[in-house]
Protein backbone atom coordinates (compact mmCIF):
# COMPACT_ATOMS: atom_id res chain seq x y z
CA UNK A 1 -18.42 -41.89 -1.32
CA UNK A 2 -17.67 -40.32 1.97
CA UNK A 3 -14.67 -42.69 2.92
CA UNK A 4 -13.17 -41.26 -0.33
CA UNK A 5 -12.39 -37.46 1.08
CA UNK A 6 -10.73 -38.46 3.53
CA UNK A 7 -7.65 -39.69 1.44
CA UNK A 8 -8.06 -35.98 -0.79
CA UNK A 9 -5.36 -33.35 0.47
CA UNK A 10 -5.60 -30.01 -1.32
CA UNK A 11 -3.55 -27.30 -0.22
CA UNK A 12 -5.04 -23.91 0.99
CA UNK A 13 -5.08 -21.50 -1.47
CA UNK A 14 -4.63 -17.74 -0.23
CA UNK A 15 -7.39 -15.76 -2.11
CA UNK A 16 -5.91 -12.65 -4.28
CA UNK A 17 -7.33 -10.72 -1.17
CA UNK A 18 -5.59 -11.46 1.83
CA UNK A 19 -2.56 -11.40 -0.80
CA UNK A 20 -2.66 -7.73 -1.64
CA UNK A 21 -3.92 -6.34 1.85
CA UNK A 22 -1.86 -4.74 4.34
CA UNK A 23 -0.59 -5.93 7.91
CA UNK A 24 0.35 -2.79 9.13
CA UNK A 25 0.75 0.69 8.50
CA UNK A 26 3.82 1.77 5.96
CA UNK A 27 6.09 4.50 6.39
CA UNK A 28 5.64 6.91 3.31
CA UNK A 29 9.16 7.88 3.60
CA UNK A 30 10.23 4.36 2.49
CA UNK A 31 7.35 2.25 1.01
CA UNK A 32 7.75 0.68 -2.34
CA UNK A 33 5.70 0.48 -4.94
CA UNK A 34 4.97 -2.91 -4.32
CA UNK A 35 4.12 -1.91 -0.97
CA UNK A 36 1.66 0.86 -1.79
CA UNK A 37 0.08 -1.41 -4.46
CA UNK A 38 -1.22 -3.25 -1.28
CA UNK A 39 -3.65 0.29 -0.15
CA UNK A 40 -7.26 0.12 -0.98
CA UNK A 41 -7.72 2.18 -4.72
CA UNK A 42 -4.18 2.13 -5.05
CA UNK A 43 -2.57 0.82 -8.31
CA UNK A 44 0.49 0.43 -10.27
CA UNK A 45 0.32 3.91 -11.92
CA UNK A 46 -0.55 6.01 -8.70
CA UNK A 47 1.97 4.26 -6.49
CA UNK A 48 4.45 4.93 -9.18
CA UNK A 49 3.32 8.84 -8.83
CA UNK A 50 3.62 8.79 -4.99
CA UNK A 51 6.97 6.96 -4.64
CA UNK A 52 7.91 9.58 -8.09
CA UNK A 53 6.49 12.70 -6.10
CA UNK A 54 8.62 11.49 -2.36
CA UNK A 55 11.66 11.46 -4.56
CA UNK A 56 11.37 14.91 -6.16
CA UNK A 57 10.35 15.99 -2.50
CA UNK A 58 13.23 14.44 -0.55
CA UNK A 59 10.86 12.87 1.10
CA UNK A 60 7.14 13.64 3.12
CA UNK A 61 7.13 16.03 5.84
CA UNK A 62 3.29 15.19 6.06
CA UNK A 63 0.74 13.44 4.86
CA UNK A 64 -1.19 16.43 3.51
CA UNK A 65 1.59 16.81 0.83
CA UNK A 66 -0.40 13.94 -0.74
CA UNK A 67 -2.71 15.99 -1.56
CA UNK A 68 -0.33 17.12 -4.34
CA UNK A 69 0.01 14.00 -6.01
CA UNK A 70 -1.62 13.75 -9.65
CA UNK A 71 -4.77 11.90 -10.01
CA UNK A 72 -5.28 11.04 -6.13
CA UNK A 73 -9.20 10.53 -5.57
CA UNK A 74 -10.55 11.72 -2.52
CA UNK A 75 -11.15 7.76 -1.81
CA UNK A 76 -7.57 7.02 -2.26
CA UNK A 77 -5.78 9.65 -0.59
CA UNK A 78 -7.97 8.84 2.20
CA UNK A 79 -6.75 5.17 2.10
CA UNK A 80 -3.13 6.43 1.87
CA UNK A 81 -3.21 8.41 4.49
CA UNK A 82 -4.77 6.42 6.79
CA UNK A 83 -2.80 3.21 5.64
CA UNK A 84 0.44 5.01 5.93
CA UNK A 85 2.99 6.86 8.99
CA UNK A 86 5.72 9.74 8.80
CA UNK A 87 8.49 8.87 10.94
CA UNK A 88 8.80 11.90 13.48
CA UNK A 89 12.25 11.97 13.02
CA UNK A 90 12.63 12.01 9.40
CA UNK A 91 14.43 15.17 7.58
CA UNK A 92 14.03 15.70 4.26
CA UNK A 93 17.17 15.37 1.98
């Protein structure tokens, strides 16, 4: 029965995982949602909020304005923060 495996080729299958885990650290000023989907705790509905909130901000001038985003957990503003950069350039518009 051994002989027999080596004539089976299955391709790798990326878990859901590594899929929706981040490579580096976004900048807040232009992540998606999509992208902030990707953050530990972070769904659909509270990216949406963040990405909602930047846009009626013109934008982060620092990461504690998170803070002020509806139904952030402790857990999850943590994870944003840490997961995320401000550009020290960036002006608000």
């Amino acid at each position: 029965m051994d002989h027999i495996y080596s004539f089976i080729n299955l391709p790798e299958i990326a878990s859901k995982s590594s899929k929706n885990q981040l490579t580096q650290k976004l900048d807040l000023n232009n992540a998606s949602v999509d992208q902030l989907k990707k953050v530990p705790m972070i769904g659909a509905a509270l990216a949406a909020r963040i990405v909602n909130y930047r846009s009626s901000l013109g934008g982060f001038v620092s990461k504690n304005q998170l803070e002020e985003v509806y139904g952030l957990s402790d857990i999850a503003l943590r994870n944003v923060k840490s997961s995320t950069f401000i550009n020290s350039g960036f002006i608000p518009m």
